[in-house]
Structures are given as C-alpha cells and as structure tokens.
PDB file of N, CA and C in Angstrom:
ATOM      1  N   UNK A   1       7.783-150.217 215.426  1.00  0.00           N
ATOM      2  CA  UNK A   1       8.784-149.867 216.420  1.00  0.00           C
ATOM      3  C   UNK A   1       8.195-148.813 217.359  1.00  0.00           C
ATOM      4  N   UNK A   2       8.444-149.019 218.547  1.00  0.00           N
ATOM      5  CA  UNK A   2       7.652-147.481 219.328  1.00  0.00           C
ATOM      6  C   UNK A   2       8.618-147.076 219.557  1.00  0.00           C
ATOM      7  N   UNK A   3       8.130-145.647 220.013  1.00  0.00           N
ATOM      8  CA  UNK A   3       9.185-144.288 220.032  1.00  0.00           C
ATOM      9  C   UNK A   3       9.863-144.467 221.188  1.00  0.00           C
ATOM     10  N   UNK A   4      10.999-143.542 221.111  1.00  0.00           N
ATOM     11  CA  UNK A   4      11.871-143.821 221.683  1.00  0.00           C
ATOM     12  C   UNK A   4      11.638-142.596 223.026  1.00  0.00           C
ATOM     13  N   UNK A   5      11.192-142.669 224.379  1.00  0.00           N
ATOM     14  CA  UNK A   5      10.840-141.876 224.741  1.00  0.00           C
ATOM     15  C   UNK A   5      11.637-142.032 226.049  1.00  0.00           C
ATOM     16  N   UNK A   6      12.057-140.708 226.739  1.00  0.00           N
ATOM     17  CA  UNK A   6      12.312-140.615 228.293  1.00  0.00           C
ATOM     18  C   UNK A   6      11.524-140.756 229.226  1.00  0.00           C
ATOM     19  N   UNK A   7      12.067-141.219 230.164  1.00  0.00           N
ATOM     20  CA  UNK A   7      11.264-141.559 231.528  1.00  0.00           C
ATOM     21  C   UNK A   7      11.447-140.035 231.953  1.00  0.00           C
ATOM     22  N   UNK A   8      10.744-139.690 233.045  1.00  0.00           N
ATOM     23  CA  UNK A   8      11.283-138.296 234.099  1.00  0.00           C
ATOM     24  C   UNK A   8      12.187-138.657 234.738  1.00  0.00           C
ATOM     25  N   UNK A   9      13.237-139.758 234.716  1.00  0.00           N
ATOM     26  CA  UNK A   9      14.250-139.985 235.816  1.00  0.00           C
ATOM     27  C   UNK A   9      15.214-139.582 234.819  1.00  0.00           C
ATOM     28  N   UNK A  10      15.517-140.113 233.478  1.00  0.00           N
ATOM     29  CA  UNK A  10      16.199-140.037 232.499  1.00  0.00           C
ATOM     30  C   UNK A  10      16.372-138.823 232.214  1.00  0.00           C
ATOM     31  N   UNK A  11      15.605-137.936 232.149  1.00  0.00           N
ATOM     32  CA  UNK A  11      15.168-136.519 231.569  1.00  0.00           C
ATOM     33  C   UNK A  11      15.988-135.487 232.653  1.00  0.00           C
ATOM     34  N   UNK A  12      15.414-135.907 234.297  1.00  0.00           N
ATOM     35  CA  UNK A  12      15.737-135.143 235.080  1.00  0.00           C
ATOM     36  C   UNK A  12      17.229-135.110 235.132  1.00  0.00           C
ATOM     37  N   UNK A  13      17.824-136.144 234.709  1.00  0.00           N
ATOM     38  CA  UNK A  13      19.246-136.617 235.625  1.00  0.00           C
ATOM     39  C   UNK A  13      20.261-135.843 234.061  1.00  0.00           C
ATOM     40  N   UNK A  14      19.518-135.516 233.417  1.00  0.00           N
ATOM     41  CA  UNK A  14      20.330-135.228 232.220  1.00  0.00           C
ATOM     42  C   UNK A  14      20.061-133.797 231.851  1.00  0.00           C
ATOM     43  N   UNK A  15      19.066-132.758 233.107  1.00  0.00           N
ATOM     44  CA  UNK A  15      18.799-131.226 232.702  1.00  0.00           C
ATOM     45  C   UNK A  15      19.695-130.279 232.989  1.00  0.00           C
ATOM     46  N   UNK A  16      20.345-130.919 233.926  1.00  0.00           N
ATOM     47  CA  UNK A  16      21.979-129.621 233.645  1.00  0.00           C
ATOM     48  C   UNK A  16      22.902-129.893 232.818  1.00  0.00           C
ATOM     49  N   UNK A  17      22.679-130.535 232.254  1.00  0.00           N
ATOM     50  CA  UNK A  17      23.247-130.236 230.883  1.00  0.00           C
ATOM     51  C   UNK A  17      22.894-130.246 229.992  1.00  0.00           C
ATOM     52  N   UNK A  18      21.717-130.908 229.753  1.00  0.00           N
ATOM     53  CA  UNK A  18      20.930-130.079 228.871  1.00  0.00           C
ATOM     54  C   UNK A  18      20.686-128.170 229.084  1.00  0.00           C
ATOM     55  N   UNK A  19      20.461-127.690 230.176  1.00  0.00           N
ATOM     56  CA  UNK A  19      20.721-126.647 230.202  1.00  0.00           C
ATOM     57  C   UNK A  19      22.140-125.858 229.555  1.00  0.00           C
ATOM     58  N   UNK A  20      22.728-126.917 230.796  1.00  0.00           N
ATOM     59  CA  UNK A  20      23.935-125.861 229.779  1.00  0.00           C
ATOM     60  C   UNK A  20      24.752-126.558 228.227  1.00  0.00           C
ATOM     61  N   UNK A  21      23.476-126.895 227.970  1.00  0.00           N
ATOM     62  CA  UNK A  21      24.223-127.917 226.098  1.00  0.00           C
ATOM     63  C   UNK A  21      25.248-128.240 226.305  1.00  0.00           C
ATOM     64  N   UNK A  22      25.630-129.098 226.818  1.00  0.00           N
ATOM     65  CA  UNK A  22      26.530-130.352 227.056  1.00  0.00           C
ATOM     66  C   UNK A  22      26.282-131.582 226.470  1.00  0.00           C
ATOM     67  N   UNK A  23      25.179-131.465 226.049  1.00  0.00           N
ATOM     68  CA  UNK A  23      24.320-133.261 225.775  1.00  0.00           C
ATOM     69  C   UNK A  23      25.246-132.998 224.253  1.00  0.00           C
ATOM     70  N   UNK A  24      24.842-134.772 223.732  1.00  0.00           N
ATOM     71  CA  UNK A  24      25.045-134.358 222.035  1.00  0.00           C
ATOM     72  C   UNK A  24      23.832-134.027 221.722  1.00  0.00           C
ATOM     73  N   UNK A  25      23.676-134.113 220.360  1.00  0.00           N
ATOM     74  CA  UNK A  25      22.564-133.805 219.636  1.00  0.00           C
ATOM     75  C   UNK A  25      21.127-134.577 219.807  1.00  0.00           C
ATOM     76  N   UNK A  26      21.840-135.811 219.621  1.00  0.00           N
ATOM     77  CA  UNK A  26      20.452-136.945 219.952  1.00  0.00           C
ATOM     78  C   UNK A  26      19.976-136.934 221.107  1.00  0.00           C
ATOM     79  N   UNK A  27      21.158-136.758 222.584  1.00  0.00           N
ATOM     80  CA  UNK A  27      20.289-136.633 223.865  1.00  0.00           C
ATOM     81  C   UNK A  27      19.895-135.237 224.115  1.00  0.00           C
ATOM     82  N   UNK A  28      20.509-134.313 223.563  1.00  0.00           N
ATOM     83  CA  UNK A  28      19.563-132.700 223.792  1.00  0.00           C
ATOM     84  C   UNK A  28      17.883-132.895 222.730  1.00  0.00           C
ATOM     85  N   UNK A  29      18.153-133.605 221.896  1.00  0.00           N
ATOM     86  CA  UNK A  29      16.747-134.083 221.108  1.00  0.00           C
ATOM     87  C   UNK A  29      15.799-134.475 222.164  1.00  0.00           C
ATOM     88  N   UNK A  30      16.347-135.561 222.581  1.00  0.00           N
ATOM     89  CA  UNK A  30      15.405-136.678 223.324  1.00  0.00           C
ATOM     90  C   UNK A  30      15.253-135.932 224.457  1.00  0.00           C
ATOM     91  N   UNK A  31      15.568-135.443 225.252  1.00  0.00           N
ATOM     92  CA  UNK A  31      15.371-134.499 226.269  1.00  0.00           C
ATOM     93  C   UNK A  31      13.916-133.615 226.133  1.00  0.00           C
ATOM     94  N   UNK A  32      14.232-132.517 224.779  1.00  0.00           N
ATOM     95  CA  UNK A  32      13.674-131.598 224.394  1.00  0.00           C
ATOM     96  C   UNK A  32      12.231-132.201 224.591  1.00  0.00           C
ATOM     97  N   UNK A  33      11.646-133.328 223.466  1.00  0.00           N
ATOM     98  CA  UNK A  33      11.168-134.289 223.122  1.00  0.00           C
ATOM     99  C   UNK A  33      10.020-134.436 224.619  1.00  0.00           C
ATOM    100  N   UNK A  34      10.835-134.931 225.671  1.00  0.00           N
ATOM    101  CA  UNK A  34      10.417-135.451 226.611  1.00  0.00           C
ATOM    102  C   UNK A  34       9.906-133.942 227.128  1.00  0.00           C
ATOM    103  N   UNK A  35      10.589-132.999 227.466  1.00  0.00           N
ATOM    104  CA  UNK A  35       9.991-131.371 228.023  1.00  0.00           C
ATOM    105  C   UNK A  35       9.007-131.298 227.066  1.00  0.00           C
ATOM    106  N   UNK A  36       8.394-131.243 225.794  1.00  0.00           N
ATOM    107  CA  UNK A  36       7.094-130.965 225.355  1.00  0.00           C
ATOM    108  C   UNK A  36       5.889-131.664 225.756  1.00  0.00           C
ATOM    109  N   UNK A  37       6.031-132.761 226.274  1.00  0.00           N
ATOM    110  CA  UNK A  37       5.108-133.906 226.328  1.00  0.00           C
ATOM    111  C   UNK A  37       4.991-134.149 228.215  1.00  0.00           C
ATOM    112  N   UNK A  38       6.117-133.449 229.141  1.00  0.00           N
ATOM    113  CA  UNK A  38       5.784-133.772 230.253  1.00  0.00           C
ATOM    114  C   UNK A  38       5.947-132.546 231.242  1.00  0.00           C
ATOM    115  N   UNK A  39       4.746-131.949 231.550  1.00  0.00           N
ATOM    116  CA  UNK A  39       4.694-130.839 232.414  1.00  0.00           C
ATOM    117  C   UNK A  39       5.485-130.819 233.437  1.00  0.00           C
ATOM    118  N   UNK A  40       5.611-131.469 234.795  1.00  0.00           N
ATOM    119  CA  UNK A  40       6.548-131.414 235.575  1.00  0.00           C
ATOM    120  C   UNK A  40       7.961-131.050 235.068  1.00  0.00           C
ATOM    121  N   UNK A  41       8.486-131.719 234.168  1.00  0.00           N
ATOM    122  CA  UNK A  41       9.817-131.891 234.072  1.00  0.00           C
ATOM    123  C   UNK A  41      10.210-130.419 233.075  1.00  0.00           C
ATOM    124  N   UNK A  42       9.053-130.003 232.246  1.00  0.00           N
ATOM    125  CA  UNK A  42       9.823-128.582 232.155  1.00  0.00           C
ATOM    126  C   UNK A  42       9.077-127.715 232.734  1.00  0.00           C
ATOM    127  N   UNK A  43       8.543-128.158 234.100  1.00  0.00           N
ATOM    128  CA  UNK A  43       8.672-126.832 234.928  1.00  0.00           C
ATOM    129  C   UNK A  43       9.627-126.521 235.784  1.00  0.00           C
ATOM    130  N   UNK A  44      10.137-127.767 235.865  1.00  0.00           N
ATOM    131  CA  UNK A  44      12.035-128.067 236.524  1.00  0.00           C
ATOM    132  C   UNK A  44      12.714-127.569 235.503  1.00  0.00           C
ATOM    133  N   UNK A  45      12.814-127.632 234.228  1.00  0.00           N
ATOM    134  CA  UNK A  45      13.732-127.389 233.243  1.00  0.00           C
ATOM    135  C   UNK A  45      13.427-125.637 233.102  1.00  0.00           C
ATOM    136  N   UNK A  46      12.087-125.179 233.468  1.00  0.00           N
ATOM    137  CA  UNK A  46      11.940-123.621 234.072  1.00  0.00           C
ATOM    138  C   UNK A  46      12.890-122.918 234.828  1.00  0.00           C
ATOM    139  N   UNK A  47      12.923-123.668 235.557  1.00  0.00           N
ATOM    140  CA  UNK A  47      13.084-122.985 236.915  1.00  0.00           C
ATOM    141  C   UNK A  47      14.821-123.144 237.157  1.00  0.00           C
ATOM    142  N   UNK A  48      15.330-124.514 236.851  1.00  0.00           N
ATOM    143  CA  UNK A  48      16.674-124.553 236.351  1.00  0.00           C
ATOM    144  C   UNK A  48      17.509-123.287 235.655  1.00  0.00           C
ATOM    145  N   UNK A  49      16.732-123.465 234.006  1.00  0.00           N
ATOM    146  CA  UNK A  49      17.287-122.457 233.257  1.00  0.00           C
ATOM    147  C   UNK A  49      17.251-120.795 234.364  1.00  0.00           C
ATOM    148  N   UNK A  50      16.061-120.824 234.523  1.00  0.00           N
ATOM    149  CA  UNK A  50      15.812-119.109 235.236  1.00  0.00           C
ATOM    150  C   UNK A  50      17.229-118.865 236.219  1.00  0.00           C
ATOM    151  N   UNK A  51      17.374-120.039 237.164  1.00  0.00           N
ATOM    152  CA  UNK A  51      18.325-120.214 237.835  1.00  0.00           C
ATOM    153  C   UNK A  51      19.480-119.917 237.463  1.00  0.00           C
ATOM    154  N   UNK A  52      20.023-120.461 236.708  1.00  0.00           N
ATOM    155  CA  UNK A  52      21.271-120.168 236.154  1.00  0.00           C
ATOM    156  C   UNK A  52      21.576-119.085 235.225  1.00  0.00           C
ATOM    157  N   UNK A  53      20.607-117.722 234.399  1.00  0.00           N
ATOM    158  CA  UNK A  53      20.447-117.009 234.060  1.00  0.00           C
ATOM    159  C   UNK A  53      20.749-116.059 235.485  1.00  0.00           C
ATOM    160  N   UNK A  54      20.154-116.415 236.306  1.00  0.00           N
ATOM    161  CA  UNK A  54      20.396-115.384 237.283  1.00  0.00           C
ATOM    162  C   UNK A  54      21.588-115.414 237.994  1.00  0.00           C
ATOM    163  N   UNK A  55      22.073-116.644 237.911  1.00  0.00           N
ATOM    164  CA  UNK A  55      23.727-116.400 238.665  1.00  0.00           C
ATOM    165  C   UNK A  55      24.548-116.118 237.926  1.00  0.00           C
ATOM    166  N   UNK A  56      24.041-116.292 236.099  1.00  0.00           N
ATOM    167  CA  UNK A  56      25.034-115.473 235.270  1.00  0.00           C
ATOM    168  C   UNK A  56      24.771-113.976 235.336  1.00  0.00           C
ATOM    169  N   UNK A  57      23.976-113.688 235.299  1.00  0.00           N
ATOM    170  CA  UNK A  57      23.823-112.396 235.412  1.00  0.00           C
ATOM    171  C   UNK A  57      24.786-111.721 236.504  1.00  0.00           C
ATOM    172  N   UNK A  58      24.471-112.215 237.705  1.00  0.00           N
ATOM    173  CA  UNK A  58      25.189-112.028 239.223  1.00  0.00           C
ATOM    174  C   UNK A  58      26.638-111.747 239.036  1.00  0.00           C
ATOM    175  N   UNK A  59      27.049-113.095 237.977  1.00  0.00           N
ATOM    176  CA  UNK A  59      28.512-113.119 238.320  1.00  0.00           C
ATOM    177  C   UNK A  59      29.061-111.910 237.388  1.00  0.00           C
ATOM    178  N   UNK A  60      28.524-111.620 236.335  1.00  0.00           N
ATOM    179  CA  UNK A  60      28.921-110.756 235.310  1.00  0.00           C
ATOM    180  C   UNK A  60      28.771-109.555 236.090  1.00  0.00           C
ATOM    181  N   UNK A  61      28.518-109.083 236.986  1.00  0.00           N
ATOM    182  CA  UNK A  61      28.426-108.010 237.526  1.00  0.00           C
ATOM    183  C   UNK A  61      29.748-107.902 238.748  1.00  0.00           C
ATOM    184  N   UNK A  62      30.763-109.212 238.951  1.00  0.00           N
ATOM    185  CA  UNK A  62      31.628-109.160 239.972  1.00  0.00           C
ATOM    186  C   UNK A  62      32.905-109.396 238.912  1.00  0.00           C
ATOM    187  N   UNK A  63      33.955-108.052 239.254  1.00  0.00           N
ATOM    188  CA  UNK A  63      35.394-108.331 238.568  1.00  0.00           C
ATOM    189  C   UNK A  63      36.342-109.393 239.446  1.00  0.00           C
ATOM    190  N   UNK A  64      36.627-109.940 238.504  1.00  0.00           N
ATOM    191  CA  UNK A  64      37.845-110.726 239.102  1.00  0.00           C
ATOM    192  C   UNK A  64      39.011-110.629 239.351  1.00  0.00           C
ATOM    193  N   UNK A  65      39.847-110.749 240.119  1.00  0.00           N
ATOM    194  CA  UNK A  65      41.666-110.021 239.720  1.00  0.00           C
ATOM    195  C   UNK A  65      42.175-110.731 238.789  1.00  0.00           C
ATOM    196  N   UNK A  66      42.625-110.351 238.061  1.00  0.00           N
ATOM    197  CA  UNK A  66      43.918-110.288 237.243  1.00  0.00           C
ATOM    198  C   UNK A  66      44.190-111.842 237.404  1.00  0.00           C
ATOM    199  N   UNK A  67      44.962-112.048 238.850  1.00  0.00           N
ATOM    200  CA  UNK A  67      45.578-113.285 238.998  1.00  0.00           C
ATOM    201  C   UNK A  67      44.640-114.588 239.119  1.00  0.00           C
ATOM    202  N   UNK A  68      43.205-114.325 239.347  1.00  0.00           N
ATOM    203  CA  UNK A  68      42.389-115.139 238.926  1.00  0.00           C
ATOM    204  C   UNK A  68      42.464-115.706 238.099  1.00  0.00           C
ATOM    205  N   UNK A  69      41.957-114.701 236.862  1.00  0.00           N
ATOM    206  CA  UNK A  69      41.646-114.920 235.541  1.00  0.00           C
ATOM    207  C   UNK A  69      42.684-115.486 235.021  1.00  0.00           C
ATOM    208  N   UNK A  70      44.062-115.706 235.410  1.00  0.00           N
ATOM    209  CA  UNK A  70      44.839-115.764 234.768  1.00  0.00           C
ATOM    210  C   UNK A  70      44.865-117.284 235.139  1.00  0.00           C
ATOM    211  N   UNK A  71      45.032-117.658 236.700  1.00  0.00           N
ATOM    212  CA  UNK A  71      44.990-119.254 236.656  1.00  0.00           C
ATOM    213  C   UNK A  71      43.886-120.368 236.634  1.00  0.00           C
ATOM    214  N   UNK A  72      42.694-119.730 236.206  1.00  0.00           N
ATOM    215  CA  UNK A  72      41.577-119.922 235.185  1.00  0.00           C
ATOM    216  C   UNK A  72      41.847-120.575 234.006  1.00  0.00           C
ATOM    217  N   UNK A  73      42.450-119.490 233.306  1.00  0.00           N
ATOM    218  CA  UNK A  73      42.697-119.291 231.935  1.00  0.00           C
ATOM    219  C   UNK A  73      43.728-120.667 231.590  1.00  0.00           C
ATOM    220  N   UNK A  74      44.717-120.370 232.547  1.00  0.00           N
ATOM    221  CA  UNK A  74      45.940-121.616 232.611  1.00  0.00           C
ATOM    222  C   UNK A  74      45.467-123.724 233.028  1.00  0.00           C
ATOM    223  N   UNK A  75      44.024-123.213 233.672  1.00  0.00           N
ATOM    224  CA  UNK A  75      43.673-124.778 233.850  1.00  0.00           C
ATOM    225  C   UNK A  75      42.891-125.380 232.708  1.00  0.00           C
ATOM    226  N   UNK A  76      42.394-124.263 232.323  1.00  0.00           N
ATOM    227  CA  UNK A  76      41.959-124.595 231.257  1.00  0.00           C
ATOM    228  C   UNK A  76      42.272-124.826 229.760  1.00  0.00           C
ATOM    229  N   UNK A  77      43.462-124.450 229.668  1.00  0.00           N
ATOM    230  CA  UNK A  77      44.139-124.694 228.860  1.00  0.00           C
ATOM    231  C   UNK A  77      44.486-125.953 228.972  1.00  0.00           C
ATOM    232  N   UNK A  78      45.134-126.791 229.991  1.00  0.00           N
ATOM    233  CA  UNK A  78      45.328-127.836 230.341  1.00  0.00           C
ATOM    234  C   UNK A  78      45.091-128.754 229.666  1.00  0.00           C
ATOM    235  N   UNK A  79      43.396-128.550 230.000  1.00  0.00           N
ATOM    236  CA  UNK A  79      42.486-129.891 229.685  1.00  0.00           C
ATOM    237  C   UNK A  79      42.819-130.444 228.618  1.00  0.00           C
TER     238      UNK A  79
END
C-alpha cells in the first residue's frame, strides 16, 4: 500500500486550521506529516503561525467595552 501523503495544494488549503487546530486528528496528522517532508509549505506554515501570534498578541493588548464582550459572548452561545 503506499503512504498516504499530501500534495502542497491539500496541505496549503488546510493551514489555517491547522494553525488554529481545527483539523481532526488524522488531518492535523497528515498535514504535520506533509510540513516535515516539504520545505516550502512549512515555511508558509512559519510565517502563518508567526502571523497570527502577532495579532494575538496585538489584540490582547486592546480592551473591549463591556457591551462588546457581552454580544460576543451572546452569539456565541447561540451556536
């Protein structure tokens, strides 16, 4: 049987969420899998993660009002 491997289209189209672990288990595997074995794609999966580290950072540094947070809190409940 040969392995079960990602293309870079497969890989790419599936790194924001793989970033932000959204995948299940088997496609955050197969992902991972594919970033050890293909330079380009985790130097995108670099530069991604760095990315979004830095706008968390950003945002954690801005308060929100009150009434924000609150109908935030309320949509999300929703779901």
């Amino acid at each position: 049987m040969a392995p079960d491997r990602y293309t870079c289209e497969e890989a790419f189209r599936r790194l924001d969420d793989y970033v932000d672990r959204e995948l299940s288990a088997a496609e955050q595997q197969r992902v991972a899998v594919h970033l050890e074995t293909c330079a380009m794609c985790a130097e995108e999966y670099v530069f991604e993660a760095s990315l979004l580290r830095m706008v968390r950072e950003r945002l954690a540094r801005i308060a929100a009002p009150a009434s924000l947070r609150a109908r935030v809190a309320a949509l999300l409940a929703d779901r």
